[in-house]
C-alpha atoms as a PDB file:
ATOM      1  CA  UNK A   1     -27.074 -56.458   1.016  1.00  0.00           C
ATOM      2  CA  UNK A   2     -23.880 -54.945   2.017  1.00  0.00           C
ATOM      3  CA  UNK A   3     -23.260 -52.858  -1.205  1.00  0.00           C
ATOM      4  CA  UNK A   4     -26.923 -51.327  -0.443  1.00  0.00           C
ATOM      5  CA  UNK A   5     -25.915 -49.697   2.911  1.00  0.00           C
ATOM      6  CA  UNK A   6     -22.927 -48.532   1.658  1.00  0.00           C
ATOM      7  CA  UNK A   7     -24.892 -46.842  -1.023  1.00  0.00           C
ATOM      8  CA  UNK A   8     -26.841 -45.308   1.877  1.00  0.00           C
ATOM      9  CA  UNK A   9     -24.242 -43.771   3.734  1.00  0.00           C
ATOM     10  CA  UNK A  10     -23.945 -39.954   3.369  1.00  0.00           C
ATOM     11  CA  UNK A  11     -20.057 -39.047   1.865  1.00  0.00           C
ATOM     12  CA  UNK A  12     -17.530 -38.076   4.426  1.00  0.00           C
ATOM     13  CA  UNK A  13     -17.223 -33.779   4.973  1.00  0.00           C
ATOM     14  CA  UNK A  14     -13.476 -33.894   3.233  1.00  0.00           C
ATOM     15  CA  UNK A  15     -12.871 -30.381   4.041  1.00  0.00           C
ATOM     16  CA  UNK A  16     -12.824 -31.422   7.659  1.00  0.00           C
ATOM     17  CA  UNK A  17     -10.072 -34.150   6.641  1.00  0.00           C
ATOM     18  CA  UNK A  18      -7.780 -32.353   4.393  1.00  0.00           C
ATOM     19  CA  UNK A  19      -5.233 -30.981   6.780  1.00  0.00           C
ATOM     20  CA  UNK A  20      -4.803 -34.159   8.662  1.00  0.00           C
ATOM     21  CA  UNK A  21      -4.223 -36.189   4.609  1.00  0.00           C
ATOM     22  CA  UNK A  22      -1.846 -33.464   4.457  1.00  0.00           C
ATOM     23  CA  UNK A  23       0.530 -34.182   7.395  1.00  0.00           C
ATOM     24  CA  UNK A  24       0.009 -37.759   6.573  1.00  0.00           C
ATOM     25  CA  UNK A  25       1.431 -37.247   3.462  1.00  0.00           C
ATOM     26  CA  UNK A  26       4.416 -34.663   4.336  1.00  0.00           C
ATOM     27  CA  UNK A  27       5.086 -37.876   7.273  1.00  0.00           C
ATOM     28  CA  UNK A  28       5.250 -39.843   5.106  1.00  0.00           C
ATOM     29  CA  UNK A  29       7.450 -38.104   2.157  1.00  0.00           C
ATOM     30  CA  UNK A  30       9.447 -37.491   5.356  1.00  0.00           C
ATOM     31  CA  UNK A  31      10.535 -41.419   6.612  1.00  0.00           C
ATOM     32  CA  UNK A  32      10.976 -41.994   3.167  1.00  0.00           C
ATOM     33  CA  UNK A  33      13.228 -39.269   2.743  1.00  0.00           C
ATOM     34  CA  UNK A  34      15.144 -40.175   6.299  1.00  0.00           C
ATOM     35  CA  UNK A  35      15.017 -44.207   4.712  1.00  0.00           C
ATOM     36  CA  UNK A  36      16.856 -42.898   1.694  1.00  0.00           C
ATOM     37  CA  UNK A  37      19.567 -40.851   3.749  1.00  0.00           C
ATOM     38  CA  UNK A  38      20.477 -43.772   5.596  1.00  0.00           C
ATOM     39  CA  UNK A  39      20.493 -46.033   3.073  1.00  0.00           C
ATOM     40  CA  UNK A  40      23.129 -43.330   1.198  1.00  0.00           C
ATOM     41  CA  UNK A  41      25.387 -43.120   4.029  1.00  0.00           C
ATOM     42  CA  UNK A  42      25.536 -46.749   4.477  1.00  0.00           C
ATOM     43  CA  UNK A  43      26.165 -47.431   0.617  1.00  0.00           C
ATOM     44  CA  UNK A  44      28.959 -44.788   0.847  1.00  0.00           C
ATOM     45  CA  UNK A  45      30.873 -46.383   3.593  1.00  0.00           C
ATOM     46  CA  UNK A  46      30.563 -49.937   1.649  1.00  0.00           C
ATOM     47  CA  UNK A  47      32.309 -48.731  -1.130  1.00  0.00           C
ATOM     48  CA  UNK A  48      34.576 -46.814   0.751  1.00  0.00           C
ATOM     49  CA  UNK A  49      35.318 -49.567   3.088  1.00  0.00           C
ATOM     50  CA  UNK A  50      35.525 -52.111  -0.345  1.00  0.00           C
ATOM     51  CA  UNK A  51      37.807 -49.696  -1.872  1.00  0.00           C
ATOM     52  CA  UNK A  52      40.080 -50.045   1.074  1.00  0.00           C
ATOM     53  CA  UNK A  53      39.983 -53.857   0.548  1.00  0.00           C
ATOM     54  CA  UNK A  54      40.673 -53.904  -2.936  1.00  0.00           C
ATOM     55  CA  UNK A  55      43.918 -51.795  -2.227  1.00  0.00           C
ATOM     56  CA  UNK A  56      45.144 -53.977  -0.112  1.00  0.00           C
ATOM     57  CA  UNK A  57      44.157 -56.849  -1.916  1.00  0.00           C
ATOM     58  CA  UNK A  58      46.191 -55.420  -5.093  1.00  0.00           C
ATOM     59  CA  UNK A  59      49.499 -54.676  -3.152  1.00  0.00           C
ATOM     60  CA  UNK A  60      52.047 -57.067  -3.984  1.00  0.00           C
ATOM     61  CA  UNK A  61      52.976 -58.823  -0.412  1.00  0.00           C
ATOM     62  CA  UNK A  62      49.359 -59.201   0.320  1.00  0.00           C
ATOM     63  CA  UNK A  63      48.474 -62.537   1.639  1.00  0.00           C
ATOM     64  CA  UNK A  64      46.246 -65.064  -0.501  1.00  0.00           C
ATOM     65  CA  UNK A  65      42.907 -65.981   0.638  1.00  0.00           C
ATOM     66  CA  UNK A  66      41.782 -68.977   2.241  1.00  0.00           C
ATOM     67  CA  UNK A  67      41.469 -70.982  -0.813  1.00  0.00           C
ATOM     68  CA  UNK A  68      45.291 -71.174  -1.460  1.00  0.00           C
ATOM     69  CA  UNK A  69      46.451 -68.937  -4.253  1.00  0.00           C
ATOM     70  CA  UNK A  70      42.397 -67.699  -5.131  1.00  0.00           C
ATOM     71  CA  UNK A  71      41.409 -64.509  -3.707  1.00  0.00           C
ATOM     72  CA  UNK A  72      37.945 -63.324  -2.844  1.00  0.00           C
ATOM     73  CA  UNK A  73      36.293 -63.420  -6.586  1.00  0.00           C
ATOM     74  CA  UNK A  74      37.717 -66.888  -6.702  1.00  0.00           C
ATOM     75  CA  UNK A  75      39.745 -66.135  -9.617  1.00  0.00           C
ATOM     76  CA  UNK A  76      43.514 -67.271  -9.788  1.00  0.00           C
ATOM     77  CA  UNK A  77      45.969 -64.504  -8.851  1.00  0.00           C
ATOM     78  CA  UNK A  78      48.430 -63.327 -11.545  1.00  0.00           C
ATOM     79  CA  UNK A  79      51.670 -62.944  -9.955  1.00  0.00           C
END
């Protein structure tokens, strides 16, 4: 019943709709665009900031971690 009256229904004028699929589109390329942006900036300062950590980790009067002698990776520290 259903499938015959949307069998019946004329097809939508698309040249009407085309500009507005557009912009929904270029919106949409557009947050993703903006989502990967942030996303770079914030990996970048991880591995900046993780960089920092591992330097001081590696200097030689650096403190051990809370574990005693292990550090963060949990492995023993060779000194």
């Amino acid at each position: 019943m259903g499938a015959l009256t949307v069998a019946e229904l004329p097809a939508l004028p698309l040249h009407t709709a085309g500009p507005y699929v557009a912009a929904a589109y270029i919106v949409l390329f557009a947050l993703v665009l903006i989502y990967v942006a942030i996303m770079s900036i914030r990996l970048a300062r991880i591995e900046r900031e993780l960089g920092e950590l591992l330097e001081i980790s590696e200097q030689p009067g650096a403190p051990a971690g809370p574990a005693g002698e292990q550090g963060a990776t949990g492995r023993e520290s060779r000194s």
